[in-house]
Protein backbone atom coordinates (compact mmCIF):
# COMPACT_ATOMS: atom_id res chain seq x y z
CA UNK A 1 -32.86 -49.45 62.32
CA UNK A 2 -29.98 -47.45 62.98
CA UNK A 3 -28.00 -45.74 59.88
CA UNK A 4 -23.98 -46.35 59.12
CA UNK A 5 -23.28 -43.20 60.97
CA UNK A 6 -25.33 -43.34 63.79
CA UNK A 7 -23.72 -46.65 64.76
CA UNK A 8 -20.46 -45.01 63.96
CA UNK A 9 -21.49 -42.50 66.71
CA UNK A 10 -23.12 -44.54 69.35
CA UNK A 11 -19.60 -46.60 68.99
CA UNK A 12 -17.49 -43.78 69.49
CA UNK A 13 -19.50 -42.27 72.08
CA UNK A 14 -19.40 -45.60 73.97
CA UNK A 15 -15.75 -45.33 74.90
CA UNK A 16 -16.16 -41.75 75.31
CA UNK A 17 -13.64 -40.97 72.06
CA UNK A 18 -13.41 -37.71 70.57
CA UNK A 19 -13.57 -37.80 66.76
CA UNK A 20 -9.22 -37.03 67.01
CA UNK A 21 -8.68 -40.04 69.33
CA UNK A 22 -11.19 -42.32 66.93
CA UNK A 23 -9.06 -40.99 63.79
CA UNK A 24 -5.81 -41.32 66.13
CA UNK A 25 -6.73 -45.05 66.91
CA UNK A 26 -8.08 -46.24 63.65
CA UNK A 27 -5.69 -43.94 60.88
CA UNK A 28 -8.88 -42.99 59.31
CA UNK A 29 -9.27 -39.13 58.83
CA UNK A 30 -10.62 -37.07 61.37
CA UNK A 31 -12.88 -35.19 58.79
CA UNK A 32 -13.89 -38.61 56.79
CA UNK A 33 -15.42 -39.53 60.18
CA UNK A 34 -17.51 -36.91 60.61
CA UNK A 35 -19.02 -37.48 56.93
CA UNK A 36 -19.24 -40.82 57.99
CA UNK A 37 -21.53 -40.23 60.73
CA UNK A 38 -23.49 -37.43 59.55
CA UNK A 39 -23.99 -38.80 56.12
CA UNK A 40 -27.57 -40.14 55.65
CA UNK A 41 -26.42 -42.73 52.82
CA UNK A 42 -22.62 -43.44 54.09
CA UNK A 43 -21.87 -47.46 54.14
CA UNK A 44 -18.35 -47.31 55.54
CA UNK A 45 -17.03 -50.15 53.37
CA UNK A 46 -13.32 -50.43 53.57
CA UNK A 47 -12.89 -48.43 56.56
CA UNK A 48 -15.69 -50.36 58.57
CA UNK A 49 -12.82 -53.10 60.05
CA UNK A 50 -10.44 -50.11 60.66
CA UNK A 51 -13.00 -48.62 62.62
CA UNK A 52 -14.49 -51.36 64.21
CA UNK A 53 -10.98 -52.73 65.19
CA UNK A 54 -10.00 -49.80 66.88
CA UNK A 55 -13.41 -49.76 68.76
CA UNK A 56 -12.80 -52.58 69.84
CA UNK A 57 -16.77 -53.54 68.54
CA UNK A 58 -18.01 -56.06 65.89
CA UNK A 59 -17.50 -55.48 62.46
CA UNK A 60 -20.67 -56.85 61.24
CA UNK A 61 -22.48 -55.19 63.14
CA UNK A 62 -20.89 -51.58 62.39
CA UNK A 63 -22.04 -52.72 59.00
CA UNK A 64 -24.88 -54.37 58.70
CA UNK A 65 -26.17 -54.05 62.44
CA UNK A 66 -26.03 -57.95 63.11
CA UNK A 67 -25.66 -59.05 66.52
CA UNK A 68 -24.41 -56.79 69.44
CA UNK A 69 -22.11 -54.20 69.10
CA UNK A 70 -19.88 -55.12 71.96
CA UNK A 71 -19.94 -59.14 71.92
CA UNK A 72 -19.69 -61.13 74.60
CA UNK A 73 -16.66 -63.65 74.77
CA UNK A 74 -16.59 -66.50 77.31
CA UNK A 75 -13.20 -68.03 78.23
CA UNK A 76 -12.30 -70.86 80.29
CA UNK A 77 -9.92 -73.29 80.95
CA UNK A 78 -12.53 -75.94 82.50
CA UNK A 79 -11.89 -79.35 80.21
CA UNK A 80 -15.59 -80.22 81.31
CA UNK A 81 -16.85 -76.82 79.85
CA UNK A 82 -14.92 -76.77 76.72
CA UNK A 83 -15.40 -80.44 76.00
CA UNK A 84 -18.97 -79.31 75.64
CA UNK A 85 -18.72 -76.11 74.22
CA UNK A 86 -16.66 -78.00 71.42
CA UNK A 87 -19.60 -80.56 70.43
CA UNK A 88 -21.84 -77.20 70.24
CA UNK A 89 -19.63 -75.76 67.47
CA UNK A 90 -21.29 -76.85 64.64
């Protein structure tokens, strides 16, 4: 199990951001992020969407480490495929 920060930094480290171009993209503080990742009890809270949003990662798993970090995302425009992918839903 990973803490806040450490996911913060495998993230950011991911797309190869600097701490400036996370705090560019995201309008969180430069200096914020780096408590954020170095703190050993940080949670993130409100700025975890900001963050994840501009990292382009899931939320929840930023968070809470559920699921991947980078989901995947299937599109189509096969009737056949959807059809099915619609009775799988719920």
């Amino acid at each position: 199990y990973m803490r806040y920060g450490e996911r913060l930094r495998k993230a950011r480290n991911f797309r190869d951001w600097t701490k400036a171009q996370l705090a560019e993209q995201s309008t969180v503080s430069q200096s914020l992020i780096s408590q954020l990742e170095t703190s050993t009890t940080a949670t993130g809270s409100e700025y975890t969407n900001r963050l994840a949003r501009a990292l382009d990662i899931s939320p929840d798993w930023l968070a809470d480490e559920i699921g991947e970090m980078v989901p995947i995302y299937y599109q189509t425009t096969d009737p056949k495929i959807i059809a099915v992918a619609r009775v799988m839903e719920p």
